[in-house]
Structure formats: C-alpha cells, structure tokens
C-alpha atoms as a PDB file:
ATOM      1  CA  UNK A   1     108.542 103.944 118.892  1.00  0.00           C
ATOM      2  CA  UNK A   2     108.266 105.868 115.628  1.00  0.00           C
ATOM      3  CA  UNK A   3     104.785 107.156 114.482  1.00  0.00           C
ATOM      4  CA  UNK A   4     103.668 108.173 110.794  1.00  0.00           C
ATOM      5  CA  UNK A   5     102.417 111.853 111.004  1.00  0.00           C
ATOM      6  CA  UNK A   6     101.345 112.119 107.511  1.00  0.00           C
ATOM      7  CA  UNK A   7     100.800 109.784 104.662  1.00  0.00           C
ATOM      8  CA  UNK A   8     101.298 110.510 100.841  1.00  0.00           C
ATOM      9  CA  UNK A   9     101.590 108.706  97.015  1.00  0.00           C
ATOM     10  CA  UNK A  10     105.255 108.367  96.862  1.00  0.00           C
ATOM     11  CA  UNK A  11     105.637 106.669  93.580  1.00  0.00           C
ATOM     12  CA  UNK A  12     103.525 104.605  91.411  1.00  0.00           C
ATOM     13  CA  UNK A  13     105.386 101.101  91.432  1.00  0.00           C
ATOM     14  CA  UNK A  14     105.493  98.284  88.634  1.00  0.00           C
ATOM     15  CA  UNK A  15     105.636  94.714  88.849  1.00  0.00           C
ATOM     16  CA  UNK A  16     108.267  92.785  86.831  1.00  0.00           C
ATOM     17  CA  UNK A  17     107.602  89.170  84.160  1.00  0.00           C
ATOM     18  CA  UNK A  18     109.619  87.772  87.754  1.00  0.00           C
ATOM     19  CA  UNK A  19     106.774  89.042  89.999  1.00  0.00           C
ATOM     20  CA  UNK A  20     109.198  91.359  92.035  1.00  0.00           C
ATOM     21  CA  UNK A  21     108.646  95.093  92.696  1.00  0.00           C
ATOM     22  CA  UNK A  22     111.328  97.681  92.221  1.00  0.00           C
ATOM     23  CA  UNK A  23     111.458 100.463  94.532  1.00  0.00           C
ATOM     24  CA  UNK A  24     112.671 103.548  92.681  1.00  0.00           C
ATOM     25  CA  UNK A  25     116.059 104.727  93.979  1.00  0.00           C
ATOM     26  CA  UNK A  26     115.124 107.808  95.303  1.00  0.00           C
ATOM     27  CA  UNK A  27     112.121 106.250  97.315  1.00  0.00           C
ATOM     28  CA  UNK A  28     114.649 104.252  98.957  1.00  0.00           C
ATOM     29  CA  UNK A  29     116.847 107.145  99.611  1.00  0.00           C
ATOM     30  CA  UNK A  30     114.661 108.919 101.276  1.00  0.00           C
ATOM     31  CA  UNK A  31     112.864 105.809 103.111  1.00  0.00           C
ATOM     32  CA  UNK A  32     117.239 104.849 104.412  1.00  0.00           C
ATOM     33  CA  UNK A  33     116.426 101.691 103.038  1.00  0.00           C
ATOM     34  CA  UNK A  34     119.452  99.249 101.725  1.00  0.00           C
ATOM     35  CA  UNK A  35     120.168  96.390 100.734  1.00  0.00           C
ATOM     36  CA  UNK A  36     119.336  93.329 102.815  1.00  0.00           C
ATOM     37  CA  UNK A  37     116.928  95.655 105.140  1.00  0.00           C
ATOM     38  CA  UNK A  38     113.726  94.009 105.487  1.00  0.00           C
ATOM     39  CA  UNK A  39     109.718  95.267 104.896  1.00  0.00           C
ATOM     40  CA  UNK A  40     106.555  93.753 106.910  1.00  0.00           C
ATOM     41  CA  UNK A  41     103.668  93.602 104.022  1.00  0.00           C
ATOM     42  CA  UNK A  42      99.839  94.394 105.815  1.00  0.00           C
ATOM     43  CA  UNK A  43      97.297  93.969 103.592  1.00  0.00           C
ATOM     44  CA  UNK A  44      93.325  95.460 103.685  1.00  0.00           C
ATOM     45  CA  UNK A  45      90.751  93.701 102.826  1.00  0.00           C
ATOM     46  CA  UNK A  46      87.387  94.691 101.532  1.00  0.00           C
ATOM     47  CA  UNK A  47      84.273  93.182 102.265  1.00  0.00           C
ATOM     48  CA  UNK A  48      84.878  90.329  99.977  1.00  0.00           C
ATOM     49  CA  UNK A  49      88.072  89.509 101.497  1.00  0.00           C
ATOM     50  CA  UNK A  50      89.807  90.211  98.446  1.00  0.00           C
ATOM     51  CA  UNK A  51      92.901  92.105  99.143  1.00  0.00           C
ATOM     52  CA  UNK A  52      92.750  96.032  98.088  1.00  0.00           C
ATOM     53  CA  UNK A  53      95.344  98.020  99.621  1.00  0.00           C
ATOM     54  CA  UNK A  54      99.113  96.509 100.865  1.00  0.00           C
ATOM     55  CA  UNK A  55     101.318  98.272 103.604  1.00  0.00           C
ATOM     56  CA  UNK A  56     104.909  98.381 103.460  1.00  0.00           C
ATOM     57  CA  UNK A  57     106.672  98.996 106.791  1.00  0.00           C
ATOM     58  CA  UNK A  58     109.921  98.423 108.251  1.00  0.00           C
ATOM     59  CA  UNK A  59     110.297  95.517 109.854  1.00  0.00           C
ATOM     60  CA  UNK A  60     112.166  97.157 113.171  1.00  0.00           C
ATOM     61  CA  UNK A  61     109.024  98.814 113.517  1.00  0.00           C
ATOM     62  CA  UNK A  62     106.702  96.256 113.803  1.00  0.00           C
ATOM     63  CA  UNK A  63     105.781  95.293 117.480  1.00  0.00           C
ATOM     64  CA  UNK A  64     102.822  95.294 119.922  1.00  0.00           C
ATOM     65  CA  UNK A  65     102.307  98.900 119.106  1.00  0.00           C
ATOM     66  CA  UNK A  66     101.861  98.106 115.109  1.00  0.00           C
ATOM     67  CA  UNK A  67      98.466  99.521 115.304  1.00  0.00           C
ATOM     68  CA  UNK A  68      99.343 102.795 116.507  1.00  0.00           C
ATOM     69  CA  UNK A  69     101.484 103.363 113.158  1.00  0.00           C
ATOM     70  CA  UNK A  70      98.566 101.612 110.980  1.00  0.00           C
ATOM     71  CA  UNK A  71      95.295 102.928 112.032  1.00  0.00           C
ATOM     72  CA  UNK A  72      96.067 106.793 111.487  1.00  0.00           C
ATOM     73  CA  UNK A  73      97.208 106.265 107.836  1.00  0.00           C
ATOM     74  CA  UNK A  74      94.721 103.831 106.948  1.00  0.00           C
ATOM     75  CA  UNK A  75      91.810 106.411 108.241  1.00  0.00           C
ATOM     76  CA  UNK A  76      93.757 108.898 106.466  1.00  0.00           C
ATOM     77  CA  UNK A  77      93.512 106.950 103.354  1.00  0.00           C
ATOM     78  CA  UNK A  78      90.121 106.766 103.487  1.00  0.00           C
ATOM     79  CA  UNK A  79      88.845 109.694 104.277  1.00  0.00           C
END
C-alpha cells in the first residue's frame, strides 16, 4: 500500500450555486485522476463535533491500513 510522505495546499477550491466542487485541471493531472474514478471523503471534527477539515483520498486506497495514510498528514497539519 501507498503512503503520503508529505502533505501540501494544492489549490484553494470553490463550491458551485449546484453544491459541487471543481477540481482544477491540473490538480487532477497531477493527482491521475479521470473521469468516473472515485474519492473517499474523511472528515475532522473539533471538539464540538462540527466538521473542520475534509480528506479526499482515492478510493483504491482505502482499506484496513487507512490510518497509516491519515494519521501522518493530519499531525502534519497540525503541527
């Protein structure tokens, strides 16, 4: 399995009157994402249990080991 080695702002993204999100072309690019491939949303939560942050991940890559992808970039995040 795959692991995230570093984690950085790739683009700032907007959300349409429709409620969708556009992923800017080259994000996609460099992410090999096309149409019909498929992304797992994880949210955080704060201590409210409002949501704060959402994940995007490949959905191929989500398995028993998600945590091992998650845990670095969310302490990474917040550090």
């Amino acid at each position: 399995m795959k692991s995230c080695k570093a984690t950085k702002i790739e683009a700032v993204l907007s959300i349409d009157s429709k409620g969708q999100i556009l992923l800017p072309k080259e994000l996609r690019e460099k992410a090999g994402l096309k149409a019909g491939d498929r992304l797992v949303a994880i949210s955080g939560c704060d201590e409210k249990g409002e949501i704060c942050c959402l994940i995007l991940v490949k959905a191929e890559m989500l398995d028993e080991e998600i945590k091992s992808v998650i845990s670095p970039l969310l302490k990474e995040m917040v550090s």
